[in-house]
C-alpha atoms as a PDB file:
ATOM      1  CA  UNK A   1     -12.767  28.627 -37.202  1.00  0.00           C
ATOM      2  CA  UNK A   2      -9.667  27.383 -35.277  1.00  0.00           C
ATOM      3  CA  UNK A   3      -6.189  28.569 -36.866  1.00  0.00           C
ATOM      4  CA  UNK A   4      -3.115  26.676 -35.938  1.00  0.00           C
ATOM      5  CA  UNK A   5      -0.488  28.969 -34.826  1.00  0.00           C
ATOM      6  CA  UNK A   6       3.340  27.358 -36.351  1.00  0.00           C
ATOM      7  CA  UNK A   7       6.275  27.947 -34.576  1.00  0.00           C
ATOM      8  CA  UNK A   8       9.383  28.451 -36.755  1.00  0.00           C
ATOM      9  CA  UNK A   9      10.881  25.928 -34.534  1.00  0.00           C
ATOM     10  CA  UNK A  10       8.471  23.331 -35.702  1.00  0.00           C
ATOM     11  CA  UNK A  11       8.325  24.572 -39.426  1.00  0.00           C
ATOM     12  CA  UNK A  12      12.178  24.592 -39.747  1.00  0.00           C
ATOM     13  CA  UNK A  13      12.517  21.070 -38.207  1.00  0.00           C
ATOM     14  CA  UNK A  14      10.272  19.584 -40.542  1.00  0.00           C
ATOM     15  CA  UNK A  15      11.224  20.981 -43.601  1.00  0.00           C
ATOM     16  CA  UNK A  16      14.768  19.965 -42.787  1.00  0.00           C
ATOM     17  CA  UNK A  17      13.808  16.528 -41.751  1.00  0.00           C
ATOM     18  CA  UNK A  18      11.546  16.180 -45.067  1.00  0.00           C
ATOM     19  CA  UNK A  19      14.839  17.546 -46.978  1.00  0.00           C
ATOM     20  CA  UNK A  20      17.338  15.399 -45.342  1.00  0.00           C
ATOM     21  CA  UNK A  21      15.559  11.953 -46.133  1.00  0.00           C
ATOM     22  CA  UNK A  22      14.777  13.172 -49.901  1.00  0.00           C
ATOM     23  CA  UNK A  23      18.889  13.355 -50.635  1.00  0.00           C
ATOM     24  CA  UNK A  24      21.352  11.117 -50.713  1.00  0.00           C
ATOM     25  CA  UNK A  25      24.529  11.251 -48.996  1.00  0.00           C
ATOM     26  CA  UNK A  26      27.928  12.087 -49.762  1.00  0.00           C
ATOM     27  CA  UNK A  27      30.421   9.378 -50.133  1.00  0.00           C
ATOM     28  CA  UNK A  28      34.331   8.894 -51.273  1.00  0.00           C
ATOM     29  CA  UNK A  29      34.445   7.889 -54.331  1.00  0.00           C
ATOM     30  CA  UNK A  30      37.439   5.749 -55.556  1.00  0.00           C
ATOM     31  CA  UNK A  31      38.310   3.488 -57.691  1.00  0.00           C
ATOM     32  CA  UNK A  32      42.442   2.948 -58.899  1.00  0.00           C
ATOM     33  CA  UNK A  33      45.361   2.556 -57.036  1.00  0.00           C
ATOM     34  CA  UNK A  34      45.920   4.123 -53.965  1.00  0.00           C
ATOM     35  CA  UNK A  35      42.398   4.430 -53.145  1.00  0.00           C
ATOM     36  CA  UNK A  36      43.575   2.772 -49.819  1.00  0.00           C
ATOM     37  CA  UNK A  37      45.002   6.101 -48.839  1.00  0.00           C
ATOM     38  CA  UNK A  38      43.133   8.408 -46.652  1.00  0.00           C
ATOM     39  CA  UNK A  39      40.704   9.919 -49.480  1.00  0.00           C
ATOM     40  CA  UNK A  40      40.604  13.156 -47.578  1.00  0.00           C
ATOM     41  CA  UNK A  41      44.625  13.714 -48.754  1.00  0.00           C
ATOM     42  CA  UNK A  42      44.168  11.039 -52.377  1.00  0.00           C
ATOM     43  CA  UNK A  43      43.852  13.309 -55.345  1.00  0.00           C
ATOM     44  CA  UNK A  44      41.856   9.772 -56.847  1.00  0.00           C
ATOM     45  CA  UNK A  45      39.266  10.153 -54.242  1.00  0.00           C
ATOM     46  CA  UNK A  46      36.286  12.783 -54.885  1.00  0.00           C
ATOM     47  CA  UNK A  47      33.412  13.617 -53.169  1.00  0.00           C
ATOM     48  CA  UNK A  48      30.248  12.238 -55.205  1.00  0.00           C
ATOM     49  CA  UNK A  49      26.767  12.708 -54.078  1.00  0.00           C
ATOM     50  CA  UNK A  50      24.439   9.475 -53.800  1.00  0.00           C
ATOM     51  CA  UNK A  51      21.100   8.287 -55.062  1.00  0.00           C
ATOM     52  CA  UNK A  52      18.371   8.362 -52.315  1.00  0.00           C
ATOM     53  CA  UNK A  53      18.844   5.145 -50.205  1.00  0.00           C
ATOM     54  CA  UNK A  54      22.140   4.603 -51.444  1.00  0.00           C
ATOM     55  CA  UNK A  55      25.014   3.154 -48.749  1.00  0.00           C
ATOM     56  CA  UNK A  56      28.204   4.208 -48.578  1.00  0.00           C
ATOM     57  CA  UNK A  57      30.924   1.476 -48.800  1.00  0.00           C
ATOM     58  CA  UNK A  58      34.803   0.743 -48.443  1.00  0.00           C
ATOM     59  CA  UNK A  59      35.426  -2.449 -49.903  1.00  0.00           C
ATOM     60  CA  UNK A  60      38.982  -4.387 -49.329  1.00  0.00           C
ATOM     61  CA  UNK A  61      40.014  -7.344 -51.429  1.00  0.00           C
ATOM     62  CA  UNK A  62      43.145  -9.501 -51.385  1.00  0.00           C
ATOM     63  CA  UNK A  63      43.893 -12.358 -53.778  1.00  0.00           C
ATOM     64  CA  UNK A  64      47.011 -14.705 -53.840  1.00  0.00           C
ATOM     65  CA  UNK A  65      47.718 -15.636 -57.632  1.00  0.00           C
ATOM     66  CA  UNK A  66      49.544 -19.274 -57.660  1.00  0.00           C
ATOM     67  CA  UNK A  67      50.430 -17.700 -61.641  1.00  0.00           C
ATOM     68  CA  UNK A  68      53.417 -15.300 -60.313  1.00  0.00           C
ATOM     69  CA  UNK A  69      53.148 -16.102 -56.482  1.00  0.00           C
ATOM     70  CA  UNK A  70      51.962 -12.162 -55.938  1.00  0.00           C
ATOM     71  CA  UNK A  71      49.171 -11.278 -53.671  1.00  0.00           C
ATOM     72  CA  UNK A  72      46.896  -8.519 -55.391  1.00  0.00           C
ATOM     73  CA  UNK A  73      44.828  -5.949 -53.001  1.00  0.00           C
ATOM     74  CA  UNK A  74      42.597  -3.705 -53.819  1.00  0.00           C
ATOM     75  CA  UNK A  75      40.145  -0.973 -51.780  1.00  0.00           C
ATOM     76  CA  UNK A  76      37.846   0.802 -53.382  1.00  0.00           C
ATOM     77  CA  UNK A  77      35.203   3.180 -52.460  1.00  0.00           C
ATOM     78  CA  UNK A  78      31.840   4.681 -53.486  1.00  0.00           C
ATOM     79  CA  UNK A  79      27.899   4.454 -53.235  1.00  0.00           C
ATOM     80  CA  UNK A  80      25.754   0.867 -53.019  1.00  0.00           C
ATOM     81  CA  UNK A  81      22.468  -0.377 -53.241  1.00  0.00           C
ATOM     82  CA  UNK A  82      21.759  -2.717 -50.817  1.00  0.00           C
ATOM     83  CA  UNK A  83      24.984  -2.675 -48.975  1.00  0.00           C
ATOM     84  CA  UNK A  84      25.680  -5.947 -47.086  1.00  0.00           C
ATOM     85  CA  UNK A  85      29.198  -5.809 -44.387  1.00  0.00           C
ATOM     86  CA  UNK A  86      30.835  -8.622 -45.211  1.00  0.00           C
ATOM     87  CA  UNK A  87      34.350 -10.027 -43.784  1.00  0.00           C
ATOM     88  CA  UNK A  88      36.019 -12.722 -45.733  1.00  0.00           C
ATOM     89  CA  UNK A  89      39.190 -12.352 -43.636  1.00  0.00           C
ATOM     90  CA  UNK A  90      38.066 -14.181 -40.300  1.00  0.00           C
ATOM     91  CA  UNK A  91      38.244 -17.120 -41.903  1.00  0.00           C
ATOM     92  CA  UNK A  92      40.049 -16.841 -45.152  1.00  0.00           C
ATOM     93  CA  UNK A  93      41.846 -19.529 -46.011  1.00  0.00           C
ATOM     94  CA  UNK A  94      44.719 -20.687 -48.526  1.00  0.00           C
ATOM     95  CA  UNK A  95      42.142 -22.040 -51.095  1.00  0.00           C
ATOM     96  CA  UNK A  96      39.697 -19.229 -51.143  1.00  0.00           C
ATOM     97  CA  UNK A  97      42.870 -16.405 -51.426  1.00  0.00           C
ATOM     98  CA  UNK A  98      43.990 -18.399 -54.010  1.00  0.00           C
ATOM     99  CA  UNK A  99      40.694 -18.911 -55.758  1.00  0.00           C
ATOM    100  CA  UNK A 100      38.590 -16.322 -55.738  1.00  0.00           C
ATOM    101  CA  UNK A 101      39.539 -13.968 -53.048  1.00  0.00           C
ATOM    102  CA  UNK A 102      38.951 -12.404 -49.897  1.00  0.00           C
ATOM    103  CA  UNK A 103      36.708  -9.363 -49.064  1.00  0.00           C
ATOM    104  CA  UNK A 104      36.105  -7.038 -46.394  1.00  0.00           C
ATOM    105  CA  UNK A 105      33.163  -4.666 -47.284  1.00  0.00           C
ATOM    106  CA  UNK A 106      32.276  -1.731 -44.550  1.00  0.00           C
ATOM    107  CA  UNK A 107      28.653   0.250 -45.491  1.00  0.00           C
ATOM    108  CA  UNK A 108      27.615   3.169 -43.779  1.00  0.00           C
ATOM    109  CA  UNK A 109      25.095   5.878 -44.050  1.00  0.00           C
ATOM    110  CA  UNK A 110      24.973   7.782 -40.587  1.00  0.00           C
ATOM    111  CA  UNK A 111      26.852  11.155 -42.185  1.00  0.00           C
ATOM    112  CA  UNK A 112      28.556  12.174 -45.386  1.00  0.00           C
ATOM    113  CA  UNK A 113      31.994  11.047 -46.239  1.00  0.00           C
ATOM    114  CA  UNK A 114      31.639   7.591 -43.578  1.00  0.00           C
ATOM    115  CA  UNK A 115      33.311   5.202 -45.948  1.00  0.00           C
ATOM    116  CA  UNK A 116      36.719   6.827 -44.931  1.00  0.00           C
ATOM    117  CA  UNK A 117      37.602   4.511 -42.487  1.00  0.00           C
ATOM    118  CA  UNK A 118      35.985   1.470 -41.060  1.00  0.00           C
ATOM    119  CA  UNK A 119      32.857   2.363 -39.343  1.00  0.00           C
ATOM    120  CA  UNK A 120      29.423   0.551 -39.610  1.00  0.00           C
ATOM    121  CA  UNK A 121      25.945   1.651 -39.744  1.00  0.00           C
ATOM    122  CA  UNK A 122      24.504   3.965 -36.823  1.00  0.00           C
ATOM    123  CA  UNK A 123      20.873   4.086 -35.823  1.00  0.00           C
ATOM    124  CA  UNK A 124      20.230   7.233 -36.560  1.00  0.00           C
ATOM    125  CA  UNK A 125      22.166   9.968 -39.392  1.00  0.00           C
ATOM    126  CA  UNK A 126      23.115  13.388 -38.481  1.00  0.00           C
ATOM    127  CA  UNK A 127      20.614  14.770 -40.203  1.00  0.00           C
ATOM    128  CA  UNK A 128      17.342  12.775 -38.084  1.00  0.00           C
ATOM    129  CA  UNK A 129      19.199  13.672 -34.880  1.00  0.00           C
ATOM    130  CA  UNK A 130      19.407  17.379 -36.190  1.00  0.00           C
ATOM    131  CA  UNK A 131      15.413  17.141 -36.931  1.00  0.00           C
ATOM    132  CA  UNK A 132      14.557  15.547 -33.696  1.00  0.00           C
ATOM    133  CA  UNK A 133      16.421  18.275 -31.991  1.00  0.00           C
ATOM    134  CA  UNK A 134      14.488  20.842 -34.221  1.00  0.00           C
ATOM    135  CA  UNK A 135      11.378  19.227 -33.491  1.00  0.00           C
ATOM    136  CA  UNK A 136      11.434  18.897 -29.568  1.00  0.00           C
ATOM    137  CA  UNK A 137      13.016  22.419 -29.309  1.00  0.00           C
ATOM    138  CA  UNK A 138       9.776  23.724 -30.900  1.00  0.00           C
ATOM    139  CA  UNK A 139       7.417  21.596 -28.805  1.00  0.00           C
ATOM    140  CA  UNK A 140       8.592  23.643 -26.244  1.00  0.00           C
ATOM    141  CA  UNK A 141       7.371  26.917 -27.900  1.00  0.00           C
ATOM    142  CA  UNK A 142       3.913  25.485 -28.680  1.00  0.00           C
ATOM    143  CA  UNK A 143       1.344  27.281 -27.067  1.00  0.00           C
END
């Protein structure tokens, strides 16, 4: 009978790797005024922990109303499904500020708190860089 000798190495990796992809992330969550502010220093903006496969997202909108000639912005933040960037601004014109809007929508998932500033998606989160490290240190160890 051949046993299989585990390195803690290679048992810690995995199990962090196996509890890293089963949780969500943390994201700012905010929506009211202000929530353009830097969250970390907004009493409006908490930390709220996301569904499994959830995005994070900062989401920007500016509207011109023709009613009282006043531009309205907005930024809010929080968890998505099925986050899509989007950037209304590169070619916003007149007629779509004044009709509907224009928005500027940053997702992210690479670490916790990422929809503070601007930042896109990275490859790879903290936490898989954290288990591949784990995992290769204990291949090492293998005997």
């Amino acid at each position: 009978m051949m046993f299989i000798k585990w390195h803690p190495f290679f048992v810690l990796g995995t199990l962090l790797c196996i509890s890293g992809m089963s949780v969500g992330i943390k994201c700012w969550h905010c929506i009211s005024k202000d929530c353009q502010l830097d969250p970390s220093e907004n009493y409006k903006a908490v930390k709220k922990q996301c569904l499994t496969g959830q995005y994070c997202q900062k989401v920007y909108y500016s509207m011109y109303s023709t009613m009282d000639n006043m531009v309205y912005e907005s930024t809010v933040r929080g968890c998505a499904w099925d986050c899509l960037p989007k950037d209304d601004f590169q070619n916003c014109s007149s007629e779509l500020h004044g009709s509907r809007g224009c928005v500027t929508r940053n997702c992210c998932r690479d670490n916790d708190l990422c929809n503070q500033g601007s930042r896109t998606n990275s490859v790879l989160t903290s936490s898989h860089l954290s288990c591949l490290f784990l995992l290769v240190l204990s291949s090492y160890f293998v005997t």
